[in-house]
C-alpha atoms as a PDB file:
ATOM      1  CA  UNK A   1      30.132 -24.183  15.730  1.00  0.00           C
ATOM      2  CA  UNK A   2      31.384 -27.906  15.967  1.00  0.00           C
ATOM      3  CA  UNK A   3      29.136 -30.757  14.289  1.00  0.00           C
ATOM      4  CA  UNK A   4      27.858 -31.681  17.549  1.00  0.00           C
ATOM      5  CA  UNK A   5      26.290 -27.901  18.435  1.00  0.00           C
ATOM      6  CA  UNK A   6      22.705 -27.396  17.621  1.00  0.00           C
ATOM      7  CA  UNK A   7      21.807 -23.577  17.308  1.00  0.00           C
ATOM      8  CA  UNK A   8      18.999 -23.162  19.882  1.00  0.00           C
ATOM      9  CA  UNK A   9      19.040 -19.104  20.654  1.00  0.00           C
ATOM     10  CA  UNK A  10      19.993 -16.006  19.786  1.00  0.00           C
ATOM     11  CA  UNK A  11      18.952 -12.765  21.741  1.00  0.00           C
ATOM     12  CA  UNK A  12      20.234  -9.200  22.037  1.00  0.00           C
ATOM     13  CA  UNK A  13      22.164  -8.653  25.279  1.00  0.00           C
ATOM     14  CA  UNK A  14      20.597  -5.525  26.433  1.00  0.00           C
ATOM     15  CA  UNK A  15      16.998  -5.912  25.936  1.00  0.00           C
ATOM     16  CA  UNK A  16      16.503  -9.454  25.858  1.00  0.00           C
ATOM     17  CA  UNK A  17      14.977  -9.464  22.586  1.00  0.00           C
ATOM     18  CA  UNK A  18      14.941 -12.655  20.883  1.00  0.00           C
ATOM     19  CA  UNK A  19      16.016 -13.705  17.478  1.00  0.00           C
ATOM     20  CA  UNK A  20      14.541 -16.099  15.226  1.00  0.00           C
ATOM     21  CA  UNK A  21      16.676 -19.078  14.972  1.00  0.00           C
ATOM     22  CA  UNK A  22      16.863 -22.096  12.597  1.00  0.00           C
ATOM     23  CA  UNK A  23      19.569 -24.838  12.776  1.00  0.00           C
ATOM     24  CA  UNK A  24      19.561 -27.100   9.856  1.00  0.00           C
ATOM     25  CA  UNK A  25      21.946 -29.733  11.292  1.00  0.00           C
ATOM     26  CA  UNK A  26      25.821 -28.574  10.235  1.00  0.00           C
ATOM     27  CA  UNK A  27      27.657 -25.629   8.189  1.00  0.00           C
ATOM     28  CA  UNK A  28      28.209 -22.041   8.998  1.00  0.00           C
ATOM     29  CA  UNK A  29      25.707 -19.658  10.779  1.00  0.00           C
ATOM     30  CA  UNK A  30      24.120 -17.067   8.425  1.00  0.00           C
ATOM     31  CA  UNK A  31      22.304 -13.857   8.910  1.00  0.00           C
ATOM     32  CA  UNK A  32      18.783 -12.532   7.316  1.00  0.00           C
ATOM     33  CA  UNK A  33      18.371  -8.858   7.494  1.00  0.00           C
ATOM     34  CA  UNK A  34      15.533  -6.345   5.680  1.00  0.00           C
ATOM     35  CA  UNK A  35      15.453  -2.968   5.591  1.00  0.00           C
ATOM     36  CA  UNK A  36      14.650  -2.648   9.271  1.00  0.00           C
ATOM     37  CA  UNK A  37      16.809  -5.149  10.884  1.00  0.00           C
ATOM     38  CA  UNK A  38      17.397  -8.853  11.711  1.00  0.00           C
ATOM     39  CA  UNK A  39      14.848 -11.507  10.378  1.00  0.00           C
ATOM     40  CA  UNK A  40      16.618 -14.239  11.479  1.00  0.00           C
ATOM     41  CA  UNK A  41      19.804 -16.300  11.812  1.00  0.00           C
ATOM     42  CA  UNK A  42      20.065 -19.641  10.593  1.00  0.00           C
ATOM     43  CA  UNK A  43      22.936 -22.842  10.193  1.00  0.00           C
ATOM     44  CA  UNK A  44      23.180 -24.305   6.785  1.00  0.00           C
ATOM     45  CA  UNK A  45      25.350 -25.996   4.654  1.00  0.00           C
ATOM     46  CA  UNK A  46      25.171 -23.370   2.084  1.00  0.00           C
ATOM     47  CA  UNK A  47      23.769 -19.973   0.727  1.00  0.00           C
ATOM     48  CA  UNK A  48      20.994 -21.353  -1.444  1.00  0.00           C
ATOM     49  CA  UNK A  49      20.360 -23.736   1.565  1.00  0.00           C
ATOM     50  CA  UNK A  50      19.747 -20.738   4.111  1.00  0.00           C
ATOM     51  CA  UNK A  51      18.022 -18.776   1.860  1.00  0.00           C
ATOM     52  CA  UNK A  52      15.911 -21.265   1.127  1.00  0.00           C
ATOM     53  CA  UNK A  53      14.941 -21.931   5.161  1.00  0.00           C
ATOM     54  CA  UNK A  54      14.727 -18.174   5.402  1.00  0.00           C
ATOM     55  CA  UNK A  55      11.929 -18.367   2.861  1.00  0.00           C
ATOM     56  CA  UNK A  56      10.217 -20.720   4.958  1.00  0.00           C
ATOM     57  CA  UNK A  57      10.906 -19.361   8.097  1.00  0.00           C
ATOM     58  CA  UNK A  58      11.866 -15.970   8.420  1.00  0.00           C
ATOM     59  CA  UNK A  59       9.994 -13.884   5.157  1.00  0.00           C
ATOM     60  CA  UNK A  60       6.962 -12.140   6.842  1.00  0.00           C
ATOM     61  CA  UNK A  61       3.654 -13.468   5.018  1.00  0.00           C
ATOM     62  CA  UNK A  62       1.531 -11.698   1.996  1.00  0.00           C
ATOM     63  CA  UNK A  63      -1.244 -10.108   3.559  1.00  0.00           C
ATOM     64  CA  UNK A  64      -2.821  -9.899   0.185  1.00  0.00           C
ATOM     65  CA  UNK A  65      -4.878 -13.239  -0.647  1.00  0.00           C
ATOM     66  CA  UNK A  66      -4.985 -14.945  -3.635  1.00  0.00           C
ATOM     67  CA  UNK A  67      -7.885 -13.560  -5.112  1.00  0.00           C
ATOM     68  CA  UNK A  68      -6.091  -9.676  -4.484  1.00  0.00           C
ATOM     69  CA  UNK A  69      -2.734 -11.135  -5.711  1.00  0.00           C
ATOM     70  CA  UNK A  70      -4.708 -12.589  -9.282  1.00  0.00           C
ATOM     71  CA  UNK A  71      -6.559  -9.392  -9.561  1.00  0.00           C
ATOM     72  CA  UNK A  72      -3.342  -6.887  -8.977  1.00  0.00           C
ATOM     73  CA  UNK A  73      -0.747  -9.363 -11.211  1.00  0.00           C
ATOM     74  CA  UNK A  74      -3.410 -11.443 -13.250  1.00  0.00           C
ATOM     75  CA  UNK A  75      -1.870 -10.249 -17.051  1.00  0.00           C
ATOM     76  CA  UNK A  76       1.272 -11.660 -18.866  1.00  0.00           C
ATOM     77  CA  UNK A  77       3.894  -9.432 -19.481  1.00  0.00           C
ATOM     78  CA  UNK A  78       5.797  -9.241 -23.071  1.00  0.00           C
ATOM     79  CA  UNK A  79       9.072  -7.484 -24.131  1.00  0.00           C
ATOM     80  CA  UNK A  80       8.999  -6.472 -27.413  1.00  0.00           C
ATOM     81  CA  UNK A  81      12.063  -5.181 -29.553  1.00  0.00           C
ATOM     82  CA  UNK A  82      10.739  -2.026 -31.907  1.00  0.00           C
ATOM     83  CA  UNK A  83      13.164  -1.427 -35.083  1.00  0.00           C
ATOM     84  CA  UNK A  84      12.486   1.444 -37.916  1.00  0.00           C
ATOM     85  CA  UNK A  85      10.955  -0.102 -41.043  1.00  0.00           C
ATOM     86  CA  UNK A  86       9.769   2.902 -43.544  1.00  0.00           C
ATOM     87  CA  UNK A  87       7.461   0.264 -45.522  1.00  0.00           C
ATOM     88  CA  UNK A  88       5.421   0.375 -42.329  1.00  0.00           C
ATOM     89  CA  UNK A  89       2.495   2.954 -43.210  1.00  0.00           C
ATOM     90  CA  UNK A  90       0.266   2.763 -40.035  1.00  0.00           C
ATOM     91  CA  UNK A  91       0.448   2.491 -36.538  1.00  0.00           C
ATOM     92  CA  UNK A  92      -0.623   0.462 -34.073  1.00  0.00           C
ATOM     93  CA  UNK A  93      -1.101   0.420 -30.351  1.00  0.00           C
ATOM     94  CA  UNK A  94       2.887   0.083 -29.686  1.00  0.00           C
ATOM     95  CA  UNK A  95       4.664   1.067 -32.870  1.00  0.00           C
ATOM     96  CA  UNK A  96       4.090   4.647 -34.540  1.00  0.00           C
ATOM     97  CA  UNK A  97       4.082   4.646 -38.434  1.00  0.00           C
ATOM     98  CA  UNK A  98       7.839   3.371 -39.733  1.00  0.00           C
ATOM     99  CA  UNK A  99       7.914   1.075 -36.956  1.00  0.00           C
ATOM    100  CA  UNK A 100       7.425  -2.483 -36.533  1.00  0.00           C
ATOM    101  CA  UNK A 101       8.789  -5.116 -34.285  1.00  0.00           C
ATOM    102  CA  UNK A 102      11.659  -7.125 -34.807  1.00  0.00           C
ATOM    103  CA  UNK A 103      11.720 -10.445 -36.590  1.00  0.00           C
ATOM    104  CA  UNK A 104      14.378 -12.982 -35.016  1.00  0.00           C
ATOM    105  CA  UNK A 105      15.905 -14.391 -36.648  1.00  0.00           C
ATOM    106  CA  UNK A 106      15.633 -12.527 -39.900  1.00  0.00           C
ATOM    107  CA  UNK A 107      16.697  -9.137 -38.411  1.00  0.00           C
ATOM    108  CA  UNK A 108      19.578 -10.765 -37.551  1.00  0.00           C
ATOM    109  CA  UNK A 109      21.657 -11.549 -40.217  1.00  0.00           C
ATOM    110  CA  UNK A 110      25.393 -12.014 -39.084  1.00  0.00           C
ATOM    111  CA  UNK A 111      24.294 -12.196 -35.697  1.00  0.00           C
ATOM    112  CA  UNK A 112      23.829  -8.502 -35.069  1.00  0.00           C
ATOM    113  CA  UNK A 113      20.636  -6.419 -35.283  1.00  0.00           C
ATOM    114  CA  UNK A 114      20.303  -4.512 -38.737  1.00  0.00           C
ATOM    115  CA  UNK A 115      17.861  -2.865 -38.569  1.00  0.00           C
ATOM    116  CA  UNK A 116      17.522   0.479 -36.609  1.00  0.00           C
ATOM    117  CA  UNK A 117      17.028  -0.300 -32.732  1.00  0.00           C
ATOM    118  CA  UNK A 118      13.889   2.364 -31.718  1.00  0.00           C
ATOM    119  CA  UNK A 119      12.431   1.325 -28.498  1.00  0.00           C
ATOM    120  CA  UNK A 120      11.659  -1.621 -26.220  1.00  0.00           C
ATOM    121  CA  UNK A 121       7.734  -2.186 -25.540  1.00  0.00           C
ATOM    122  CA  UNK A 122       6.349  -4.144 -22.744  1.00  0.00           C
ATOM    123  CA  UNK A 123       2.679  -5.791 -23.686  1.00  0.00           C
ATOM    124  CA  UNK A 124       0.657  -6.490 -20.768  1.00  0.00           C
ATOM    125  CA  UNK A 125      -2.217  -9.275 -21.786  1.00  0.00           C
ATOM    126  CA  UNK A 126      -4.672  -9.944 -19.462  1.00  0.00           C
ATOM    127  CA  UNK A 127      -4.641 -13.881 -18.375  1.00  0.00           C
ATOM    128  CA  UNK A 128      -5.690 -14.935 -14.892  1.00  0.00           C
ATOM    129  CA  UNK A 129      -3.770 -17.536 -14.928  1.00  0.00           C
ATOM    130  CA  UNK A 130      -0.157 -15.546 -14.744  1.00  0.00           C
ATOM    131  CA  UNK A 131       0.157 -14.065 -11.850  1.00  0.00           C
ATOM    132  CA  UNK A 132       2.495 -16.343 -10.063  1.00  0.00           C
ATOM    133  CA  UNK A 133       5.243 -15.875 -13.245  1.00  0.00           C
ATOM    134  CA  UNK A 134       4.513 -12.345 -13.865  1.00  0.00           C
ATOM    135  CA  UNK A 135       7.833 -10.348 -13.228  1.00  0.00           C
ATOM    136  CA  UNK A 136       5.707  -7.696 -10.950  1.00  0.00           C
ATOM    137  CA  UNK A 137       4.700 -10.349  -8.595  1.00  0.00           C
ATOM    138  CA  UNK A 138       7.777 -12.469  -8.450  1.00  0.00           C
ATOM    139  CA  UNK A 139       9.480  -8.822  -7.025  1.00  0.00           C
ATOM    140  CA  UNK A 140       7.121  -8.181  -4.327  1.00  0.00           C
ATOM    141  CA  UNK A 141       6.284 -11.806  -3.498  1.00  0.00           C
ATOM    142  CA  UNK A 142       7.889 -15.725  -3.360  1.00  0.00           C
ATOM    143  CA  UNK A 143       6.440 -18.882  -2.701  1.00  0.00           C
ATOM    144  CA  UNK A 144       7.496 -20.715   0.834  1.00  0.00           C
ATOM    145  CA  UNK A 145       9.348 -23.611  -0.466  1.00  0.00           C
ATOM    146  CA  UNK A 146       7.909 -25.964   1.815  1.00  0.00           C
ATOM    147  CA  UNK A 147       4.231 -24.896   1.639  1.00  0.00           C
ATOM    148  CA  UNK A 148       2.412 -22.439   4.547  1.00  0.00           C
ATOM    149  CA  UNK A 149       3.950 -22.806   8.024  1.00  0.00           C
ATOM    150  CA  UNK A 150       2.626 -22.714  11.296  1.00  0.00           C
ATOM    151  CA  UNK A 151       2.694 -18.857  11.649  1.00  0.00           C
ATOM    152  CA  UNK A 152       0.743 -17.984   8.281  1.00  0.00           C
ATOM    153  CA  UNK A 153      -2.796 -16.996   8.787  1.00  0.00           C
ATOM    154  CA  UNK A 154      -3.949 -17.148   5.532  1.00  0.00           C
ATOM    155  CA  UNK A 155      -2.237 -20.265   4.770  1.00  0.00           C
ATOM    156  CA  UNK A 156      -1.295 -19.662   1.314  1.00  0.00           C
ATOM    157  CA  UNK A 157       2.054 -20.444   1.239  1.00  0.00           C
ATOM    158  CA  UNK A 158       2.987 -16.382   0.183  1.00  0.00           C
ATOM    159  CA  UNK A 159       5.647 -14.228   1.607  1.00  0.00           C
ATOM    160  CA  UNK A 160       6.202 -10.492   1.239  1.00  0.00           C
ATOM    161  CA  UNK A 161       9.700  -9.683   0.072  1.00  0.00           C
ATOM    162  CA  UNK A 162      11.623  -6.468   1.412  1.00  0.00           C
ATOM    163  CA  UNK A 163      11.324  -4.340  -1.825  1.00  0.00           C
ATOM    164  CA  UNK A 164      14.148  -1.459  -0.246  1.00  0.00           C
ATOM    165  CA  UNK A 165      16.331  -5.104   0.416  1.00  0.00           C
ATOM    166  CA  UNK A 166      16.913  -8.311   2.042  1.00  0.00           C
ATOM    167  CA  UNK A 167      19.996  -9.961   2.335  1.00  0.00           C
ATOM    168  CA  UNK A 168      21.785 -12.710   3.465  1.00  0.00           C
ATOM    169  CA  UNK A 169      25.753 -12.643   4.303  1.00  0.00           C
ATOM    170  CA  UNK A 170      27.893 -14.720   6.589  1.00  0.00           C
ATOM    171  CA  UNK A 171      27.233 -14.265   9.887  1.00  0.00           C
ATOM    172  CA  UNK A 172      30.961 -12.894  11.270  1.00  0.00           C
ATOM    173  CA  UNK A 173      32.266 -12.721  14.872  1.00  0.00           C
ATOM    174  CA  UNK A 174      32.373  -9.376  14.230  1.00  0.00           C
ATOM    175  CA  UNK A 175      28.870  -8.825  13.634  1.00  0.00           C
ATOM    176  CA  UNK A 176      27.610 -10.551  16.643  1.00  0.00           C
ATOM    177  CA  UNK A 177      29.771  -8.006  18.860  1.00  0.00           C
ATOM    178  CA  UNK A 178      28.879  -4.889  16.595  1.00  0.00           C
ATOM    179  CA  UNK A 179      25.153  -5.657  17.014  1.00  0.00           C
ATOM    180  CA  UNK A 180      25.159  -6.911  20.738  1.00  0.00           C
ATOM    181  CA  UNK A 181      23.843 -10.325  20.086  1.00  0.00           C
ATOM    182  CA  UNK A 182      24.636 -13.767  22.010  1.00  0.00           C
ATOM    183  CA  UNK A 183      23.662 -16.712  20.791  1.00  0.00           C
ATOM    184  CA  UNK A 184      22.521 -20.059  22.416  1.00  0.00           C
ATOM    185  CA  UNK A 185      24.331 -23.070  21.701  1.00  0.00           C
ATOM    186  CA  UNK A 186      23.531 -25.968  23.387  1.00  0.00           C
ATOM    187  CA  UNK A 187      26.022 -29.620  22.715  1.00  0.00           C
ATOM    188  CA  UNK A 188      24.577 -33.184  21.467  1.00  0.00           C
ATOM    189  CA  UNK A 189      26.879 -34.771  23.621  1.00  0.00           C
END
Protein backbone atom coordinates (compact mmCIF):
# COMPACT_ATOMS: atom_id res chain seq x y z
CA UNK A 1 0.00 0.00 0.00
CA UNK A 2 1.31 3.58 -0.96
CA UNK A 3 1.07 6.48 1.79
CA UNK A 4 -1.85 7.83 0.12
CA UNK A 5 -4.13 4.32 0.43
CA UNK A 6 -6.40 4.11 3.35
CA UNK A 7 -7.41 0.39 4.14
CA UNK A 8 -11.23 0.50 3.98
CA UNK A 9 -12.25 -3.45 3.33
CA UNK A 10 -11.40 -6.70 3.36
CA UNK A 11 -13.88 -9.62 2.51
CA UNK A 12 -13.59 -13.25 1.43
CA UNK A 13 -14.26 -13.68 -2.29
CA UNK A 14 -16.62 -16.51 -2.19
CA UNK A 15 -18.98 -15.81 0.51
CA UNK A 16 -18.82 -12.26 0.91
CA UNK A 17 -17.89 -12.41 4.40
CA UNK A 18 -16.39 -9.40 5.75
CA UNK A 19 -13.27 -8.79 7.67
CA UNK A 20 -12.62 -6.48 10.36
CA UNK A 21 -10.43 -3.77 9.20
CA UNK A 22 -8.36 -1.02 10.92
CA UNK A 23 -6.05 1.44 9.06
CA UNK A 24 -3.88 3.40 11.32
CA UNK A 25 -2.62 5.91 8.70
CA UNK A 26 0.83 4.27 7.01
CA UNK A 27 3.12 0.97 7.37
CA UNK A 28 2.53 -2.56 6.38
CA UNK A 29 -0.83 -4.50 6.60
CA UNK A 30 -0.89 -7.13 9.41
CA UNK A 31 -3.02 -10.08 10.18
CA UNK A 32 -4.86 -11.18 13.66
CA UNK A 33 -5.79 -14.77 13.76
CA UNK A 34 -7.14 -17.14 16.96
CA UNK A 35 -7.61 -20.48 17.06
CA UNK A 36 -10.60 -20.37 14.75
CA UNK A 37 -9.64 -17.96 12.15
CA UNK A 38 -9.22 -14.28 11.16
CA UNK A 39 -9.94 -11.52 13.84
CA UNK A 40 -8.92 -8.88 11.88
CA UNK A 41 -6.43 -7.13 9.59
CA UNK A 42 -5.00 -3.96 10.38
CA UNK A 43 -2.12 -1.12 8.86
CA UNK A 44 0.43 -0.02 11.32
CA UNK A 45 3.67 1.24 11.57
CA UNK A 46 4.81 -1.58 13.63
CA UNK A 47 4.14 -4.94 15.55
CA UNK A 48 3.61 -3.49 19.01
CA UNK A 49 1.54 -0.79 17.13
CA UNK A 50 -0.96 -3.45 15.55
CA UNK A 51 -1.11 -5.43 18.37
CA UNK A 52 -1.90 -2.83 20.31
CA UNK A 53 -5.11 -1.69 17.85
CA UNK A 54 -5.94 -5.37 17.78
CA UNK A 55 -6.42 -5.13 21.52
CA UNK A 56 -8.73 -2.43 21.03
CA UNK A 57 -10.40 -3.55 18.18
CA UNK A 58 -10.34 -6.98 17.29
CA UNK A 59 -9.97 -9.16 20.98
CA UNK A 60 -13.58 -10.43 21.63
CA UNK A 61 -14.75 -8.95 25.16
CA UNK A 62 -14.68 -10.77 28.83
CA UNK A 63 -18.00 -11.92 29.40
CA UNK A 64 -17.08 -12.28 33.00
CA UNK A 65 -17.65 -8.85 34.98
CA UNK A 66 -15.60 -7.42 37.35
CA UNK A 67 -17.05 -8.64 40.34
CA UNK A 68 -16.62 -12.61 38.68
CA UNK A 69 -13.09 -11.62 37.47
CA UNK A 70 -12.12 -10.32 41.48
CA UNK A 71 -13.78 -13.32 42.86
CA UNK A 72 -12.06 -16.07 40.33
CA UNK A 73 -8.33 -14.09 40.39
CA UNK A 74 -8.76 -11.96 43.67
CA UNK A 75 -5.34 -13.65 45.59
CA UNK A 76 -1.60 -12.74 44.96
CA UNK A 77 0.47 -15.27 43.73
CA UNK A 78 4.17 -15.99 45.25
CA UNK A 79 7.09 -18.16 43.95
CA UNK A 80 8.99 -19.46 46.50
CA UNK A 81 12.50 -21.25 46.16
CA UNK A 82 12.55 -24.46 48.79
CA UNK A 83 16.34 -25.60 49.66
CA UNK A 84 17.23 -28.64 52.24
CA UNK A 85 18.27 -27.24 55.63
CA UNK A 86 18.55 -30.33 58.29
CA UNK A 87 18.42 -27.67 61.31
CA UNK A 88 14.82 -27.28 60.17
CA UNK A 89 12.81 -29.62 62.71
CA UNK A 90 9.12 -28.91 61.72
CA UNK A 91 7.07 -28.33 58.92
CA UNK A 92 4.97 -25.98 57.74
CA UNK A 93 2.24 -25.54 55.20
CA UNK A 94 4.89 -25.55 52.13
CA UNK A 95 8.13 -27.00 53.41
CA UNK A 96 8.27 -30.64 55.04
CA UNK A 97 10.74 -31.01 58.02
CA UNK A 98 14.59 -30.25 56.61
CA UNK A 99 13.20 -27.72 54.45
CA UNK A 100 13.05 -24.11 54.47
CA UNK A 101 13.01 -21.43 51.89
CA UNK A 102 15.80 -19.77 50.45
CA UNK A 103 17.44 -16.66 51.80
CA UNK A 104 18.80 -14.27 48.91
CA UNK A 105 21.19 -13.18 49.18
CA UNK A 106 22.80 -15.30 51.83
CA UNK A 107 22.19 -18.63 49.99
CA UNK A 108 24.06 -17.22 47.48
CA UNK A 109 27.44 -16.91 48.19
CA UNK A 110 29.62 -16.72 44.93
CA UNK A 111 26.65 -16.11 43.04
CA UNK A 112 25.39 -19.66 42.83
CA UNK A 113 22.82 -21.42 45.04
CA UNK A 114 24.50 -23.60 47.88
CA UNK A 115 22.32 -24.97 49.31
CA UNK A 116 20.35 -28.07 48.01
CA UNK A 117 17.62 -26.88 45.36
CA UNK A 118 14.22 -29.11 46.59
CA UNK A 119 11.21 -27.63 45.07
CA UNK A 120 9.58 -24.42 43.84
CA UNK A 121 6.24 -23.40 45.85
CA UNK A 122 3.68 -21.06 44.61
CA UNK A 123 1.72 -19.15 47.71
CA UNK A 124 -1.57 -17.98 46.78
CA UNK A 125 -2.72 -15.02 49.43
CA UNK A 126 -5.97 -13.90 49.23
CA UNK A 127 -6.10 -9.90 48.41
CA UNK A 128 -8.97 -8.42 46.42
CA UNK A 129 -7.13 -6.04 45.23
CA UNK A 130 -4.78 -8.36 42.75
CA UNK A 131 -6.59 -9.59 40.33
CA UNK A 132 -5.64 -7.40 37.47
CA UNK A 133 -1.59 -8.44 38.14
CA UNK A 134 -2.23 -11.92 39.05
CA UNK A 135 -0.39 -14.17 36.42
CA UNK A 136 -3.82 -16.37 36.02
CA UNK A 137 -5.72 -13.42 34.89
CA UNK A 138 -3.19 -11.62 32.81
CA UNK A 139 -3.30 -15.27 30.60
CA UNK A 140 -6.90 -15.41 30.05
CA UNK A 141 -7.56 -11.66 29.98
CA UNK A 142 -5.89 -7.93 28.86
CA UNK A 143 -6.98 -4.59 29.31
CA UNK A 144 -8.17 -2.55 25.94
CA UNK A 145 -5.54 0.01 25.77
CA UNK A 146 -7.76 2.70 24.96
CA UNK A 147 -10.59 2.00 27.46
CA UNK A 148 -14.16 0.02 26.38
CA UNK A 149 -15.16 0.55 22.73
CA UNK A 150 -18.25 0.90 21.08
CA UNK A 151 -18.96 -2.89 20.74
CA UNK A 152 -18.41 -3.88 24.57
CA UNK A 153 -21.56 -4.45 26.45
CA UNK A 154 -20.34 -4.49 29.68
CA UNK A 155 -18.13 -1.64 29.19
CA UNK A 156 -15.30 -2.66 31.22
CA UNK A 157 -12.60 -2.23 29.13
CA UNK A 158 -11.78 -6.45 29.31
CA UNK A 159 -10.96 -8.72 26.49
CA UNK A 160 -10.82 -12.51 26.39
CA UNK A 161 -7.53 -13.77 25.03
CA UNK A 162 -7.37 -17.02 22.74
CA UNK A 163 -5.83 -19.40 25.40
CA UNK A 164 -5.09 -22.39 22.35
CA UNK A 165 -3.35 -18.94 20.47
CA UNK A 166 -3.50 -15.67 18.87
CA UNK A 167 -1.12 -14.32 16.67
CA UNK A 168 -0.11 -11.67 14.68
CA UNK A 169 2.36 -12.06 11.48
CA UNK A 170 2.82 -10.00 8.37
CA UNK A 171 0.15 -10.08 6.27
CA UNK A 172 1.92 -11.68 2.80
CA UNK A 173 0.59 -11.65 -0.80
CA UNK A 174 0.62 -15.03 -0.40
CA UNK A 175 -1.74 -15.28 2.31
CA UNK A 176 -4.37 -13.16 0.83
CA UNK A 177 -4.49 -15.69 -2.28
CA UNK A 178 -4.16 -18.90 0.01
CA UNK A 179 -7.14 -17.73 2.09
CA UNK A 180 -9.34 -16.14 -0.76
CA UNK A 181 -9.45 -12.68 0.61
CA UNK A 182 -9.60 -9.17 -1.35
CA UNK A 183 -9.16 -6.27 0.24
CA UNK A 184 -10.60 -2.69 -0.25
CA UNK A 185 -8.36 0.04 -0.85
CA UNK A 186 -9.64 3.15 -1.60
CA UNK A 187 -6.82 6.46 -2.67
CA UNK A 188 -6.63 10.01 -0.76
CA UNK A 189 -6.03 11.56 -3.87
Amino acid sequence: MKDNETLTGAKYIGSGIEIPVYDDGYGPLWVSRNSIGLNGIVRAQTWEDAYSICEDEFFPEADETVDQLIAEYGFKREHRKVVKDLNVATASAYTSAGERFEVYPDDYPDGKLVPEFVKWVTIETPDPNAWTENELFCEAYGFRNNGPNERDKLNHGIYSKDLNGDSLDPLTPEMLADWGIELTITSDE
